[in-house]
C-alpha atoms as a PDB file:
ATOM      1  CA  UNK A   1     117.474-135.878 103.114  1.00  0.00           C
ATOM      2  CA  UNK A   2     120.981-137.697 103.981  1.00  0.00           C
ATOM      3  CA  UNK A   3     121.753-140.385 101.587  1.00  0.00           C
ATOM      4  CA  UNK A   4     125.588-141.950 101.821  1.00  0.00           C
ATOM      5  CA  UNK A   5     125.128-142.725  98.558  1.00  0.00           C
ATOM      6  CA  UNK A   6     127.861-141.003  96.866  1.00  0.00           C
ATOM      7  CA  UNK A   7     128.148-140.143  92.913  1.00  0.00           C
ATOM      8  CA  UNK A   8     131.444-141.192  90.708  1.00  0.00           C
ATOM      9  CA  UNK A   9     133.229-138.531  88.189  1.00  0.00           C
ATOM     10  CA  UNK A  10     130.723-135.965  86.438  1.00  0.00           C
ATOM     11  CA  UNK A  11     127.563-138.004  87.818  1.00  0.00           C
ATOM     12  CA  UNK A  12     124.771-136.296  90.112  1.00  0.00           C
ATOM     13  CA  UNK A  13     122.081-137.723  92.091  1.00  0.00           C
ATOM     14  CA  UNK A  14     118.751-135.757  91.727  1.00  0.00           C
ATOM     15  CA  UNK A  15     115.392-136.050  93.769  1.00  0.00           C
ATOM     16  CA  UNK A  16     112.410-135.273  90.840  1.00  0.00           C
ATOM     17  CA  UNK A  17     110.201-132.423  92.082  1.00  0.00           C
ATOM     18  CA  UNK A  18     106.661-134.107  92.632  1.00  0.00           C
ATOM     19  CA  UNK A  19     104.388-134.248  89.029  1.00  0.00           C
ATOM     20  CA  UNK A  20     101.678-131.677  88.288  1.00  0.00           C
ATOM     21  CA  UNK A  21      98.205-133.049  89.810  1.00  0.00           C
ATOM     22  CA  UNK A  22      96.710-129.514  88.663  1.00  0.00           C
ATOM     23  CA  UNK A  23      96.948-126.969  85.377  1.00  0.00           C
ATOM     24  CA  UNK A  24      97.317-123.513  85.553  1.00  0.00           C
ATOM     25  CA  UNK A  25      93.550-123.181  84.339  1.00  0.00           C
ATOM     26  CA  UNK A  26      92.498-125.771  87.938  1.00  0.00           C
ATOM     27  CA  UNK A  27      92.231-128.896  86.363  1.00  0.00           C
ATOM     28  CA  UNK A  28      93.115-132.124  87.800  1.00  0.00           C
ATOM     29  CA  UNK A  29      95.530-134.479  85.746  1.00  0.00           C
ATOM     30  CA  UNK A  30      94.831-138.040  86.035  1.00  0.00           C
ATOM     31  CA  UNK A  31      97.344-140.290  87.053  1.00  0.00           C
ATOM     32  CA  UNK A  32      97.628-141.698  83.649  1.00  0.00           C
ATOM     33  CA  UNK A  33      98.060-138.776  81.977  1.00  0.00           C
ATOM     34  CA  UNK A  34     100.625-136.774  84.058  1.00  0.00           C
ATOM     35  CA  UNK A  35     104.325-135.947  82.525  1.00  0.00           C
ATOM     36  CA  UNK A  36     107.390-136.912  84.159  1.00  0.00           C
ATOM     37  CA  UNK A  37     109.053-133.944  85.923  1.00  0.00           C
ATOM     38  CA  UNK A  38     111.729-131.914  83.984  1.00  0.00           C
ATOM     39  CA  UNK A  39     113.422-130.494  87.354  1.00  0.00           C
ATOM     40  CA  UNK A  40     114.409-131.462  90.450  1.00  0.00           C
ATOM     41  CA  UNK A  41     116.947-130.922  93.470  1.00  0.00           C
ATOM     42  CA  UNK A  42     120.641-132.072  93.282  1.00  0.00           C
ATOM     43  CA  UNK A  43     121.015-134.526  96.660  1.00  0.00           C
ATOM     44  CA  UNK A  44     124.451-135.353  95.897  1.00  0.00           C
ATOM     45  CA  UNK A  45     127.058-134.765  93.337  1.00  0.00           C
ATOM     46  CA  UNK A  46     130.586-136.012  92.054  1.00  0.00           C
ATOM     47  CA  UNK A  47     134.089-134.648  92.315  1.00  0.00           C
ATOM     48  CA  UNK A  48     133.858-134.160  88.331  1.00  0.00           C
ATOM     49  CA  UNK A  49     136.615-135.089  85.667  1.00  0.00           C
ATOM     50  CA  UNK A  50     140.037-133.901  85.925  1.00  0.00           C
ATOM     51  CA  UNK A  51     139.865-131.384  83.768  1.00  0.00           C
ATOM     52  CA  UNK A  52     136.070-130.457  83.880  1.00  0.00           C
ATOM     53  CA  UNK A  53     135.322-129.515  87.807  1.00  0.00           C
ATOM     54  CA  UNK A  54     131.551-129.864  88.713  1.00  0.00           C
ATOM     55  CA  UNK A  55     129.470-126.657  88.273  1.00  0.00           C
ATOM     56  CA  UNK A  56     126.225-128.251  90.065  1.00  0.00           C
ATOM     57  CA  UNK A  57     126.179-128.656  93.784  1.00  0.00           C
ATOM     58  CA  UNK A  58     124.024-129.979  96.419  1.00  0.00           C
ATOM     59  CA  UNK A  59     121.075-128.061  96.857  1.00  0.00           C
ATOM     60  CA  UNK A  60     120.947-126.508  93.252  1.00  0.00           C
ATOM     61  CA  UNK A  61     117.222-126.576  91.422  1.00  0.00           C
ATOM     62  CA  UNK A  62     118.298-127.854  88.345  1.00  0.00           C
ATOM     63  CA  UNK A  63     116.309-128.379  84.539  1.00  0.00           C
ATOM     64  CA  UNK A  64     117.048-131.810  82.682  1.00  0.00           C
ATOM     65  CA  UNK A  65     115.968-133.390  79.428  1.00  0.00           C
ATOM     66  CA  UNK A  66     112.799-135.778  79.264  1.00  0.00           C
ATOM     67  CA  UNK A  67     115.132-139.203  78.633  1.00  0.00           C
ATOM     68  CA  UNK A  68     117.775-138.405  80.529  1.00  0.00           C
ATOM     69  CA  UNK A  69     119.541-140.099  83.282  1.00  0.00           C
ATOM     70  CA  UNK A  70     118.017-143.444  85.079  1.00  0.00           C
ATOM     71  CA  UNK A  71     115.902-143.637  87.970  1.00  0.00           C
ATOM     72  CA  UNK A  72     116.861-145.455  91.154  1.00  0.00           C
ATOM     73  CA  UNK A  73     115.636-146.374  94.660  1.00  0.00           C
ATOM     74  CA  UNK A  74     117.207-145.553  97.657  1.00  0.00           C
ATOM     75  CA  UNK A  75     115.780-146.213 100.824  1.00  0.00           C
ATOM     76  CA  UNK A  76     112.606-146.240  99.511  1.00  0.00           C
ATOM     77  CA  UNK A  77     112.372-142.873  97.461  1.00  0.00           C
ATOM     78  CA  UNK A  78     113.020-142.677  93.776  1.00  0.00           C
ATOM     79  CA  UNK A  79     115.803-140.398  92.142  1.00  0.00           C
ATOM     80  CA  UNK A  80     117.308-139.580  88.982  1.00  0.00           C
ATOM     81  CA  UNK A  81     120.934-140.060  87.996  1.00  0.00           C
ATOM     82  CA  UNK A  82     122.391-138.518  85.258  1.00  0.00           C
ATOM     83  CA  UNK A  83     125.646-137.045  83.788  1.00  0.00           C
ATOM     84  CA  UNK A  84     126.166-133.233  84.618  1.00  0.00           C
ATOM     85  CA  UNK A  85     126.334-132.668  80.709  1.00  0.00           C
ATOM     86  CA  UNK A  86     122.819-133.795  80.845  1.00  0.00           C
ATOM     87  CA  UNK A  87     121.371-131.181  83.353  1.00  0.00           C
ATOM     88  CA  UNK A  88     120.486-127.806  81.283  1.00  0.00           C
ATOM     89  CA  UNK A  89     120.869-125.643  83.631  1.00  0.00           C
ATOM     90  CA  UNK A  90     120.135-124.211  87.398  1.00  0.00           C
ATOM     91  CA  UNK A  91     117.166-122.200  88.603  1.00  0.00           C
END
């Protein structure tokens, strides 16, 4: 995916991996009931603060909190942007 969207500061731009439609045990979610997704893939990331470079980078599979971040629409797909501090960590 090539977005020219481009992130300010400590900021990252993060495509949600898709939602469970199945449990470990086979059995379908409904719609209503499935969880936003906790991790996704960095698309594009900041230069970082001047004394706090960025430790993410584009391509990293990356854990955040429930709440964090916003979601936005770009060219039709939805992402998450969020504040690096807000990412817990990479896979």
């Amino acid at each position: 995916m090539s977005t020219s969207f481009k992130p300010l500061a400590d900021r990252v731009l993060i495509e949600p991996a898709p939602a469970e439609t199945k449990t470990a045990s086979g059995l379908f979610i409904p719609d209503s009931a499935k969880e936003k997704p906790l991790k996704g893939k960095v698309i594009a990331a900041g230069s970082g603060k001047v004394d706090e470079p960025m430790t993410v980078k584009v391509g990293d599979e990356v854990l955040f909190g429930q709440y964090s971040g916003s979601e936005i629409t770009l060219d039709g797909t939805t992402y998450m942007i969020m504040r690096e501090a807000d990412i817990y960590g990479v896979l």
